[in-house]
N, C-alpha and C. Protein backbone atom coordinates (compact mmCIF):
# COMPACT_ATOMS: atom_id res chain seq x y z
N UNK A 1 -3.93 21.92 17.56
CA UNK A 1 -3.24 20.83 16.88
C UNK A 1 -4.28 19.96 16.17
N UNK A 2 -3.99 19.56 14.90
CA UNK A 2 -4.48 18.80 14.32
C UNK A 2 -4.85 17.69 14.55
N UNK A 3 -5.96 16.34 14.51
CA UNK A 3 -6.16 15.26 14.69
C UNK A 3 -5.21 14.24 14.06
N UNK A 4 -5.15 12.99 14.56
CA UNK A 4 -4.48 11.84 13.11
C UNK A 4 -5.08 12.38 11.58
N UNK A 5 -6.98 12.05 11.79
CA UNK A 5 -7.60 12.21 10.45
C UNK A 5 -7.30 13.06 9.46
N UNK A 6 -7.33 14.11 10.37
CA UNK A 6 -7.03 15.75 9.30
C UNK A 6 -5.57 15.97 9.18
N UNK A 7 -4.57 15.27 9.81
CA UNK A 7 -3.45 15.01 9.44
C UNK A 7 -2.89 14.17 8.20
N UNK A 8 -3.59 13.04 8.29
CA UNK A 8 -3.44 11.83 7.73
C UNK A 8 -3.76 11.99 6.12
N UNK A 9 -4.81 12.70 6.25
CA UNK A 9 -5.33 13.06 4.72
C UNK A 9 -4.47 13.92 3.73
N UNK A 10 -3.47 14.72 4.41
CA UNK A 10 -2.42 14.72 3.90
C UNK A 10 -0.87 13.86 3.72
N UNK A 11 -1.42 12.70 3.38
CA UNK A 11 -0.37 11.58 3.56
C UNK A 11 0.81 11.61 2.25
N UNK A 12 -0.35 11.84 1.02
CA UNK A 12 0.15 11.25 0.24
C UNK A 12 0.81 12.53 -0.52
N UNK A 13 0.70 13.82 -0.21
CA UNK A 13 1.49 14.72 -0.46
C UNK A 13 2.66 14.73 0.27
N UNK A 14 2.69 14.11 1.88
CA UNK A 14 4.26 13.71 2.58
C UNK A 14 4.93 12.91 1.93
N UNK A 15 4.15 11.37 1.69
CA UNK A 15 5.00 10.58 0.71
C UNK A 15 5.94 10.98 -0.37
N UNK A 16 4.99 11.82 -1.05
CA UNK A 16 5.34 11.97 -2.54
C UNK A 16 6.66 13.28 -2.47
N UNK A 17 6.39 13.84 -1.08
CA UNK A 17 7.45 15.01 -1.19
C UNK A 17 7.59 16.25 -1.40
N UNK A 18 5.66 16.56 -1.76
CA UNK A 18 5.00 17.83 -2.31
C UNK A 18 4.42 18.83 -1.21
N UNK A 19 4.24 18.15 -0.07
CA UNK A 19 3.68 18.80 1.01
C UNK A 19 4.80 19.96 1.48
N UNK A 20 3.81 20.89 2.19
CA UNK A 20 4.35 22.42 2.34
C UNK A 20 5.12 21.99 3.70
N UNK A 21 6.59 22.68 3.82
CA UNK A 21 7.15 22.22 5.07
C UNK A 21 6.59 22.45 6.60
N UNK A 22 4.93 23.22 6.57
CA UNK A 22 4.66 23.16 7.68
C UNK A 22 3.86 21.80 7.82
N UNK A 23 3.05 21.44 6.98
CA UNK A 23 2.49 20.04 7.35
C UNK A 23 3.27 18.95 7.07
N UNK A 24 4.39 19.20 6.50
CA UNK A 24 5.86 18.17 6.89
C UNK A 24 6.54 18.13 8.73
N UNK A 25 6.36 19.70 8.92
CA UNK A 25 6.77 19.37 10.40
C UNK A 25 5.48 18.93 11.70
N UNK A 26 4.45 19.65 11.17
CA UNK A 26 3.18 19.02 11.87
C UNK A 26 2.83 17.71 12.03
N UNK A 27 3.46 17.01 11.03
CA UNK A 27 3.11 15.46 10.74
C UNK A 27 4.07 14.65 11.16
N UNK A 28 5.79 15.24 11.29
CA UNK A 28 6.15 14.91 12.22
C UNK A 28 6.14 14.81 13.46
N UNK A 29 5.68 16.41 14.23
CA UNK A 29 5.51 16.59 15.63
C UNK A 29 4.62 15.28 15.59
N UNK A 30 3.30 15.45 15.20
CA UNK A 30 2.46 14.48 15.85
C UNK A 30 2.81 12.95 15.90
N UNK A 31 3.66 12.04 14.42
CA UNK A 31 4.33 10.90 14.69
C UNK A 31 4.91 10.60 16.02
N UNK A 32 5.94 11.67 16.37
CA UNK A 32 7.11 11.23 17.92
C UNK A 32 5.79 10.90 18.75
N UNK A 33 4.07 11.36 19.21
CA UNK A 33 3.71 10.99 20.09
C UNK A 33 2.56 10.21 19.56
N UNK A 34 2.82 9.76 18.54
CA UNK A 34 1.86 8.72 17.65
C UNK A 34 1.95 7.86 17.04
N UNK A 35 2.04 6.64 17.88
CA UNK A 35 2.54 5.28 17.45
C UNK A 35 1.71 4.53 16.28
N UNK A 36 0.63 4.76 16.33
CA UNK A 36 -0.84 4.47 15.08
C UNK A 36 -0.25 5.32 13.72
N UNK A 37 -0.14 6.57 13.70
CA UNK A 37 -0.01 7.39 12.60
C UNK A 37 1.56 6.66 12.12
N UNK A 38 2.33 6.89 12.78
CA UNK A 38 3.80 6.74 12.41
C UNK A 38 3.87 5.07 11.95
N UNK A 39 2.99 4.09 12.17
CA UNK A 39 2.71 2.74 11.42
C UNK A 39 2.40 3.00 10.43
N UNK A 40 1.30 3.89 10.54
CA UNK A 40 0.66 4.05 8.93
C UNK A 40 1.69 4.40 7.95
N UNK A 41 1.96 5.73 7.99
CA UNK A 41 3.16 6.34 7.54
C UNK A 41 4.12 5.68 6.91
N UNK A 42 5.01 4.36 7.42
CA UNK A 42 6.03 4.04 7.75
C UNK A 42 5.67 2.44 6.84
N UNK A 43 4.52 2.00 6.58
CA UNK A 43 3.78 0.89 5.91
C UNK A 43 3.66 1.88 4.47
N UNK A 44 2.86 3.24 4.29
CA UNK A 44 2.89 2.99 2.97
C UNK A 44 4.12 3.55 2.36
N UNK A 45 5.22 3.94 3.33
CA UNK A 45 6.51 4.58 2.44
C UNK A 45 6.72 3.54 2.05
N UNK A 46 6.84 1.96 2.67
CA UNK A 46 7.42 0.61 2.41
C UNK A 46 6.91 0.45 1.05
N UNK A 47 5.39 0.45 1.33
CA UNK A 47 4.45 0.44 -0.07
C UNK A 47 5.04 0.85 -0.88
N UNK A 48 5.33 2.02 -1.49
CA UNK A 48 5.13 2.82 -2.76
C UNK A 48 6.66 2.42 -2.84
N UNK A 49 7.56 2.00 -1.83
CA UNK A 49 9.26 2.44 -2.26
C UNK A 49 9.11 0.83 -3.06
N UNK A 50 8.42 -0.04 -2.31
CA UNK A 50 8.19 -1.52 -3.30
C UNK A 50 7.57 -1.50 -4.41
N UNK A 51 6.96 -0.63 -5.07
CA UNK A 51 6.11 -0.53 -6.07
C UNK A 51 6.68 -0.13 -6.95
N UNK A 52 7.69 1.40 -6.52
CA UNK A 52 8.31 2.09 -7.41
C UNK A 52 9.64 1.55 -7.96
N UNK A 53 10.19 0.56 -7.49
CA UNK A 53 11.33 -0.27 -7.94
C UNK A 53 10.95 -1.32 -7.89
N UNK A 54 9.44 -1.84 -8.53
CA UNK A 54 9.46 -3.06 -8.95
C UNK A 54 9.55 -2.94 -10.16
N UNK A 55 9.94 -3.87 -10.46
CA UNK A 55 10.45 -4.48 -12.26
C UNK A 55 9.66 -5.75 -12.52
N UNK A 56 9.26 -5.58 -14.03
CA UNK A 56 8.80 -6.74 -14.50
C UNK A 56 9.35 -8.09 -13.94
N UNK A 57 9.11 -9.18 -13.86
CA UNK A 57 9.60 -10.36 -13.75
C UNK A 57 9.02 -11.89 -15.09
N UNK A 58 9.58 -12.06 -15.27
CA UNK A 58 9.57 -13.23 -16.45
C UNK A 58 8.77 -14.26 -15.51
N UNK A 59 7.91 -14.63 -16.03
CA UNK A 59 7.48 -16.08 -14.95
C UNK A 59 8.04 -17.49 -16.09
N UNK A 60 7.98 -18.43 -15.02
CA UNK A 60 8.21 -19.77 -15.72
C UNK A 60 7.14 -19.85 -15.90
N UNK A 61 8.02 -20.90 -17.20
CA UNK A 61 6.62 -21.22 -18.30
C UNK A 61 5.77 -22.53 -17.58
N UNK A 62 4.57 -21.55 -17.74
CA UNK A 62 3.50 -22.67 -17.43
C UNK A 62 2.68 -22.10 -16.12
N UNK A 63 3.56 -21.21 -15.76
CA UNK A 63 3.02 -20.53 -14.41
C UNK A 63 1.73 -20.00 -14.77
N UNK A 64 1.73 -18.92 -15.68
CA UNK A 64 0.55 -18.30 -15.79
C UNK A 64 -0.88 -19.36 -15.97
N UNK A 65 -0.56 -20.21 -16.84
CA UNK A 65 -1.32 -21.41 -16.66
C UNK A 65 -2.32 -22.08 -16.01
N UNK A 66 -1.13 -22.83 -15.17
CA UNK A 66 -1.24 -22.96 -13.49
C UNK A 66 -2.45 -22.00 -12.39
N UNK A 67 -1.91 -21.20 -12.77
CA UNK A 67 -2.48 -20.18 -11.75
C UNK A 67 -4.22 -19.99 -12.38
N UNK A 68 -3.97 -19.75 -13.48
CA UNK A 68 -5.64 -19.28 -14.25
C UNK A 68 -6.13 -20.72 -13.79
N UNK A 69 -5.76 -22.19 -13.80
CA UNK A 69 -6.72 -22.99 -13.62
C UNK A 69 -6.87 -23.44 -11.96
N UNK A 70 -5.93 -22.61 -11.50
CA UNK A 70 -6.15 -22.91 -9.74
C UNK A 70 -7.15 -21.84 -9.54
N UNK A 71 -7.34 -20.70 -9.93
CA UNK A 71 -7.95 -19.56 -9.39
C UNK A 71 -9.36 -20.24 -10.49
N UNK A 72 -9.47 -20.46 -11.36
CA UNK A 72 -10.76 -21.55 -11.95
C UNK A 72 -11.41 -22.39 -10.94
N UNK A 73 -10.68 -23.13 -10.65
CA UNK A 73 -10.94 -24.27 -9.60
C UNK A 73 -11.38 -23.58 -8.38
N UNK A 74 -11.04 -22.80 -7.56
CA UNK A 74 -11.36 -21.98 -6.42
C UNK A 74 -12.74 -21.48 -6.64
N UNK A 75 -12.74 -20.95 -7.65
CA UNK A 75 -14.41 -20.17 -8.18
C UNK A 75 -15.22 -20.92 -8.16
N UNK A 76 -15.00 -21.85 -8.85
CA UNK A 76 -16.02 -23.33 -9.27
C UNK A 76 -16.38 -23.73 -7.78
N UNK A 77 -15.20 -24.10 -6.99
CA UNK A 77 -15.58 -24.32 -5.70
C UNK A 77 -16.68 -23.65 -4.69
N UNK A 78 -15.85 -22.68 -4.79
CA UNK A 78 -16.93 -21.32 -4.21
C UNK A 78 -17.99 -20.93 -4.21
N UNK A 79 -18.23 -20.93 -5.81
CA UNK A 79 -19.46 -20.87 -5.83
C UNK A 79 -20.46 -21.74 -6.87
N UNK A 80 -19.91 -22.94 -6.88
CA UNK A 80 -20.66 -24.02 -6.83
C UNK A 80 -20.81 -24.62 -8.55
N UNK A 81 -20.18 -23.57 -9.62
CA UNK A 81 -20.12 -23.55 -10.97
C UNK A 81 -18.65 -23.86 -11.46
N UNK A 82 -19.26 -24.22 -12.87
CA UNK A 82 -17.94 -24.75 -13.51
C UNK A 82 -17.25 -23.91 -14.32
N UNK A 83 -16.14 -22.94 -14.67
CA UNK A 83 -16.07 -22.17 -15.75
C UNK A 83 -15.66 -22.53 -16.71
C-alpha cells in the first residue's frame, strides 16, 4: 500500500476527475483510515469548487482606492519608507 505522499501527489488528477479508477479507489481506501489525507482532500475540493464558480464582483467605488493606500501605508510602516 501506498504512503499519504505517493498517494497525495496524485491529488490533483482525483480532483480534476482524470485519475485512473484504481488510484481513485486507492485514495479512497486509504481516506476511510486517514483523517490527515481526507482534510487535505476535502479543503482543496472546497478550494477549486470556490474558485471555479467564482464570478467577477463590481467593487464600490472607491474601494480599490482605499485599499492601494492602506496596503501603501502598511509597507511604509513595515519597512520604514514612504511610497
Amino acid at each position: 500500500m501506498k504512503d499519504c505522499e505517493e498517494l497525495l501527489s496524485g491529488i490533483s488528477d482525483y480532483i480534476d476527475g482524470t485519475a485512473s479508477k484504481e488510484l481513485c479507489a486507492e485514495l479512497q481506501h486509504h481516506m476511510e483510515g486517514c483523517e490527515n489525507c481526507r482534510v487535505v482532500v476535502d479543503t482543496i475540493q472546497k478550494t477549486v469548487h470556490l474558485y471555479k464558480g467564482d464570478q467577477e464582483v463590481d467593487l464600490p467605488e472607491g474601494f480599490q482606492a482605499r485599499l492601494h493606500g492602506t496596503l501603501r501605508e502598511a509597507w511604509a510602516h513595515r519597512h520604514g519608507k514612504a511610497v
